[in-house]
C-alpha atoms as a PDB file:
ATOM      1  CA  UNK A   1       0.000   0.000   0.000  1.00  0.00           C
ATOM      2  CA  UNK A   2       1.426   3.133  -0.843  1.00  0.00           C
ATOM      3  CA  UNK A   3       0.084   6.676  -1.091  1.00  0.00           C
ATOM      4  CA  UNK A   4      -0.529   9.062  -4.554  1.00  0.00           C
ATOM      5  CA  UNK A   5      -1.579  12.730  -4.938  1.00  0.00           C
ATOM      6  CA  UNK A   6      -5.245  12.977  -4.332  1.00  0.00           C
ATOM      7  CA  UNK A   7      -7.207  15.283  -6.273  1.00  0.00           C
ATOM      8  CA  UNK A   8     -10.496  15.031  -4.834  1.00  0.00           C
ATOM      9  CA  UNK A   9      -9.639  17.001  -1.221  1.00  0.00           C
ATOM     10  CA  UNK A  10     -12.132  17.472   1.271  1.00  0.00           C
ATOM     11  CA  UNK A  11     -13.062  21.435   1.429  1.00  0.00           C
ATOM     12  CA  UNK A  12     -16.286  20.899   3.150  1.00  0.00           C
ATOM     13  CA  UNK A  13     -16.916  20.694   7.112  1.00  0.00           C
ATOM     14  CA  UNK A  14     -13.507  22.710   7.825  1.00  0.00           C
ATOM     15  CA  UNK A  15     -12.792  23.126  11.243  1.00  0.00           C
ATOM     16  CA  UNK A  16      -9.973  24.797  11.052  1.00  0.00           C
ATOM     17  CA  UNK A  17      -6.629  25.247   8.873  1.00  0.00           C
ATOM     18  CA  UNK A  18      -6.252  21.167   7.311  1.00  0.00           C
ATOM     19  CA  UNK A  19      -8.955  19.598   8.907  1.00  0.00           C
ATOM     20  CA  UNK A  20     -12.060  18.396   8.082  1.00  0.00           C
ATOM     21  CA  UNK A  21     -14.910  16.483  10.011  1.00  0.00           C
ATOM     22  CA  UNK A  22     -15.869  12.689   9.391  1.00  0.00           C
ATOM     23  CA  UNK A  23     -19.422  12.889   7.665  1.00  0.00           C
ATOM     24  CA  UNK A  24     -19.756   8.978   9.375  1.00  0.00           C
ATOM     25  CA  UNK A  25     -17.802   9.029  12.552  1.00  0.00           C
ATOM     26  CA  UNK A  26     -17.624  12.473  13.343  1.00  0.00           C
ATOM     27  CA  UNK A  27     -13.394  12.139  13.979  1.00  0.00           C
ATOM     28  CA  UNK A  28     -11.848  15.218  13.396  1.00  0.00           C
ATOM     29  CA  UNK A  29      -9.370  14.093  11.066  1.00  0.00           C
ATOM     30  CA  UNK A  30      -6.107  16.249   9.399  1.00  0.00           C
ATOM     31  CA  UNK A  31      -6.583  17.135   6.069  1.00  0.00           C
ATOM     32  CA  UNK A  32      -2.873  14.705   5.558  1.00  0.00           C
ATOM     33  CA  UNK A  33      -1.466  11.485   6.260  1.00  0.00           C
ATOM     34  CA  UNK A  34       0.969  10.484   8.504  1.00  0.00           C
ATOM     35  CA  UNK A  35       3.345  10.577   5.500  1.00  0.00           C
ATOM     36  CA  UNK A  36       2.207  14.076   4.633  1.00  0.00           C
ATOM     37  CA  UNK A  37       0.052  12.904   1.433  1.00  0.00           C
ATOM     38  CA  UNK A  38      -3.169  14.502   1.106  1.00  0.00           C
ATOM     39  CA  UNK A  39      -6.613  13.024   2.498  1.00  0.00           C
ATOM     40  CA  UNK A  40     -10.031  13.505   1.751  1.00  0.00           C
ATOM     41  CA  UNK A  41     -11.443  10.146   4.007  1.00  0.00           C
ATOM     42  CA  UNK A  42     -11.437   9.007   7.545  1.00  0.00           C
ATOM     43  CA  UNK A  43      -8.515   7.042   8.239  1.00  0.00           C
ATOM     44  CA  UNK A  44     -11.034   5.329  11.376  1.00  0.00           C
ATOM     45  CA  UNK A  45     -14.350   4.130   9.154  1.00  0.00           C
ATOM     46  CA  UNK A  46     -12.788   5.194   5.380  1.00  0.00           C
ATOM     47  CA  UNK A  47     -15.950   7.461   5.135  1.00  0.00           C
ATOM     48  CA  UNK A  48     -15.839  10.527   3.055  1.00  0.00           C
ATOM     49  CA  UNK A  49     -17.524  13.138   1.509  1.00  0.00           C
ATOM     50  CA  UNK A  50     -18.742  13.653  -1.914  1.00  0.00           C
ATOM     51  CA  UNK A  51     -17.710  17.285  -2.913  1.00  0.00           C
ATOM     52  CA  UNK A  52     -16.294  16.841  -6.399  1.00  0.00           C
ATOM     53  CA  UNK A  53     -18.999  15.384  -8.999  1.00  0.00           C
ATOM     54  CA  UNK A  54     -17.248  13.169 -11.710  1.00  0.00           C
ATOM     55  CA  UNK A  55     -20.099  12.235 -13.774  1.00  0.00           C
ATOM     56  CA  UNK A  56     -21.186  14.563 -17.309  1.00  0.00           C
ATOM     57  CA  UNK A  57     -24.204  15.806 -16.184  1.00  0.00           C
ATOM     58  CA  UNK A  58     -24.541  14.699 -13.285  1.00  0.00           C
ATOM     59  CA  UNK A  59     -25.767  16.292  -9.759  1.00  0.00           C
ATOM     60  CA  UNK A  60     -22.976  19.016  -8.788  1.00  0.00           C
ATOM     61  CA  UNK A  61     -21.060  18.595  -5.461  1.00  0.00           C
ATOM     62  CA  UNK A  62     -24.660  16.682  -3.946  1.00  0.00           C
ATOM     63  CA  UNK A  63     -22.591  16.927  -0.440  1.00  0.00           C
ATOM     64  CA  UNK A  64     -23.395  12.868   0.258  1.00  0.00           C
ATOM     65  CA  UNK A  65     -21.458  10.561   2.014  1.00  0.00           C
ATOM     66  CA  UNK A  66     -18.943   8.513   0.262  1.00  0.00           C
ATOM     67  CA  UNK A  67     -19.429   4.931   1.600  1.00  0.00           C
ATOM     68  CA  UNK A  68     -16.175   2.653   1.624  1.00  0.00           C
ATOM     69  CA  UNK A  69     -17.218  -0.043  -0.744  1.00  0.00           C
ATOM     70  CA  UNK A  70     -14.535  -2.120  -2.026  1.00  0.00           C
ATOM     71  CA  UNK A  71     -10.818  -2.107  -2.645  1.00  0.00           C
ATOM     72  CA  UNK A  72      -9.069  -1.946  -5.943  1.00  0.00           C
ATOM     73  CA  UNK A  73      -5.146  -2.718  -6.542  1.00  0.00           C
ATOM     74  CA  UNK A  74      -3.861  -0.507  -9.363  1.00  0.00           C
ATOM     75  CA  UNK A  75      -0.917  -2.422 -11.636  1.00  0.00           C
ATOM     76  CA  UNK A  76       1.633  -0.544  -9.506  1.00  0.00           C
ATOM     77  CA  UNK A  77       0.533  -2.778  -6.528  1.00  0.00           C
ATOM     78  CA  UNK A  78      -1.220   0.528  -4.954  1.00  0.00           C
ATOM     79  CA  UNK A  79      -4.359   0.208  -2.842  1.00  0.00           C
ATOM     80  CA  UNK A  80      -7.176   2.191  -4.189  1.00  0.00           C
ATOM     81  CA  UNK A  81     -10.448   2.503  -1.407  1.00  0.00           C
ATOM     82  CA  UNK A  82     -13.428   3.100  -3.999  1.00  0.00           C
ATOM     83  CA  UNK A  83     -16.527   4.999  -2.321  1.00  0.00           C
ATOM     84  CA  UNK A  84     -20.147   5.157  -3.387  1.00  0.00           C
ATOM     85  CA  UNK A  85     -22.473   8.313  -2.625  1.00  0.00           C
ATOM     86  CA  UNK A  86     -25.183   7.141  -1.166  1.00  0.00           C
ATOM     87  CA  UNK A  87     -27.086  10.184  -2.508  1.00  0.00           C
ATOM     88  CA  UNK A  88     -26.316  10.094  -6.109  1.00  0.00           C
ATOM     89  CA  UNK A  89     -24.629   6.415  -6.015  1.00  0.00           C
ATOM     90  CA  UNK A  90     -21.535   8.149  -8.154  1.00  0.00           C
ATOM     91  CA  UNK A  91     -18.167   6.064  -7.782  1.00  0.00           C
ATOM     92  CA  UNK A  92     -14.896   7.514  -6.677  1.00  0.00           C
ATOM     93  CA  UNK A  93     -11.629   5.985  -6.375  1.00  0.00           C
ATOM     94  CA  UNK A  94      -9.101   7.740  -3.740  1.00  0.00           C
ATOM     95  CA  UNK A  95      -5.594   6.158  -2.794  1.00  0.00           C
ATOM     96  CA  UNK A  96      -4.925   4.321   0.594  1.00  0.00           C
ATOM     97  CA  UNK A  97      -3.419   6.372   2.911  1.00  0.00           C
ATOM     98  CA  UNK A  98      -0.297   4.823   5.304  1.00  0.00           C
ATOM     99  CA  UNK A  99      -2.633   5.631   8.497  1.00  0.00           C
ATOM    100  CA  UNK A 100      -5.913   4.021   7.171  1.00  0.00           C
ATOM    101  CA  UNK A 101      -7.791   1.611   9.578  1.00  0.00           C
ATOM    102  CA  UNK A 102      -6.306  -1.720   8.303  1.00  0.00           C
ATOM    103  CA  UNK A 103      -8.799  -3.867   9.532  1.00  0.00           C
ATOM    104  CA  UNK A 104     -11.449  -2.451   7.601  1.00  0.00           C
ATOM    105  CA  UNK A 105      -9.169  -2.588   4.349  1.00  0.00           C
ATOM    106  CA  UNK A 106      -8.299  -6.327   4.942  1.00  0.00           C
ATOM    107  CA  UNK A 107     -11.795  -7.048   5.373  1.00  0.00           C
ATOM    108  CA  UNK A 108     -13.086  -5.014   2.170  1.00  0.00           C
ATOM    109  CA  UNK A 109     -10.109  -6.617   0.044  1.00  0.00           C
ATOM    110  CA  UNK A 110     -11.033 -10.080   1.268  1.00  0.00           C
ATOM    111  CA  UNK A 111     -14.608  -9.653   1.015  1.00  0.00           C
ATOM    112  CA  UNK A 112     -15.454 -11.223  -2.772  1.00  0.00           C
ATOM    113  CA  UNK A 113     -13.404 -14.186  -1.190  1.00  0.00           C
ATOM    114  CA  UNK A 114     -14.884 -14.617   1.713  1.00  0.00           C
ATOM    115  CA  UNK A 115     -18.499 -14.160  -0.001  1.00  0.00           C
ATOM    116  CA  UNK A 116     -18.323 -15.808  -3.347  1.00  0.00           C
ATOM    117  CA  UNK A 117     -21.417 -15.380  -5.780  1.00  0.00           C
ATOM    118  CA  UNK A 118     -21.318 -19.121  -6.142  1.00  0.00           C
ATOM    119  CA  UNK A 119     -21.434 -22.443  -3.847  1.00  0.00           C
ATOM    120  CA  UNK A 120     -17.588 -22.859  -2.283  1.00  0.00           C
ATOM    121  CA  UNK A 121     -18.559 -26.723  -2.186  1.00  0.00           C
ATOM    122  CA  UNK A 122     -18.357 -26.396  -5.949  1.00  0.00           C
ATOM    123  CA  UNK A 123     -14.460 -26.857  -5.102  1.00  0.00           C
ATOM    124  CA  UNK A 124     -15.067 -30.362  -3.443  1.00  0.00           C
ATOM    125  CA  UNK A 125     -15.900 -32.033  -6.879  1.00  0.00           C
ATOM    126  CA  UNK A 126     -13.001 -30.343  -8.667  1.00  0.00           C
END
């Protein structure tokens, strides 16, 4: 897991100079890593907010909260969380930070194992 320049920043719910309020947890959390790389999500629940709208035509900073949905692994080997909006169900992709709740990563990466969309026993007659 390593850590890339975010472009979708947080600029919503300042509290002050680089920090922004969780919209799940409520964490005040710095607007940077531990490793000084930009954030724009919790590094406690991976929540964020949905201030920069990615989709043509589509509804124009709606202010939702980013849910942590899944985990993608670029071809570099870096972790990717991807978020839905639960308002306007828009996808984002933002990079793993070095501070991020690792638990929660694990179990989002292991996730499509652990919950196939077919019968494991198929594997006992193979």
């Amino acid at each position: 897991m390593s850590s890339h320049t975010n472009h979708n920043t947080n600029t919503t719910n300042t509290l002050s100079l680089g920090t922004f309020a969780c919209a799940w947890c409520g964490l005040t959390v710095s607007a940077y890593a531990a490793d000084g790389a930009p954030r724009n999500h919790c590094p406690s629940c991976l929540h964020s907010r949905h201030v920069l709208d990615h989709v043509e035509g589509g509804p124009s900073d709606c202010e939702g909260r980013m849910s942590p949905i899944a985990i993608a692994v670029l071809r570099t080997g870096d972790w990717m969380v991807i978020h839905r909006c639960v308002r306007c169900d828009e996808l984002t992709s933002n990079p793993v930070c070095v501070d991020d709740n690792q638990l929660i990563l694990m179990r989002m990466a292991v996730r499509p194992l652990a919950q196939p969309p077919f019968p494991l026993e198929a594997f006992g007659t193979l």
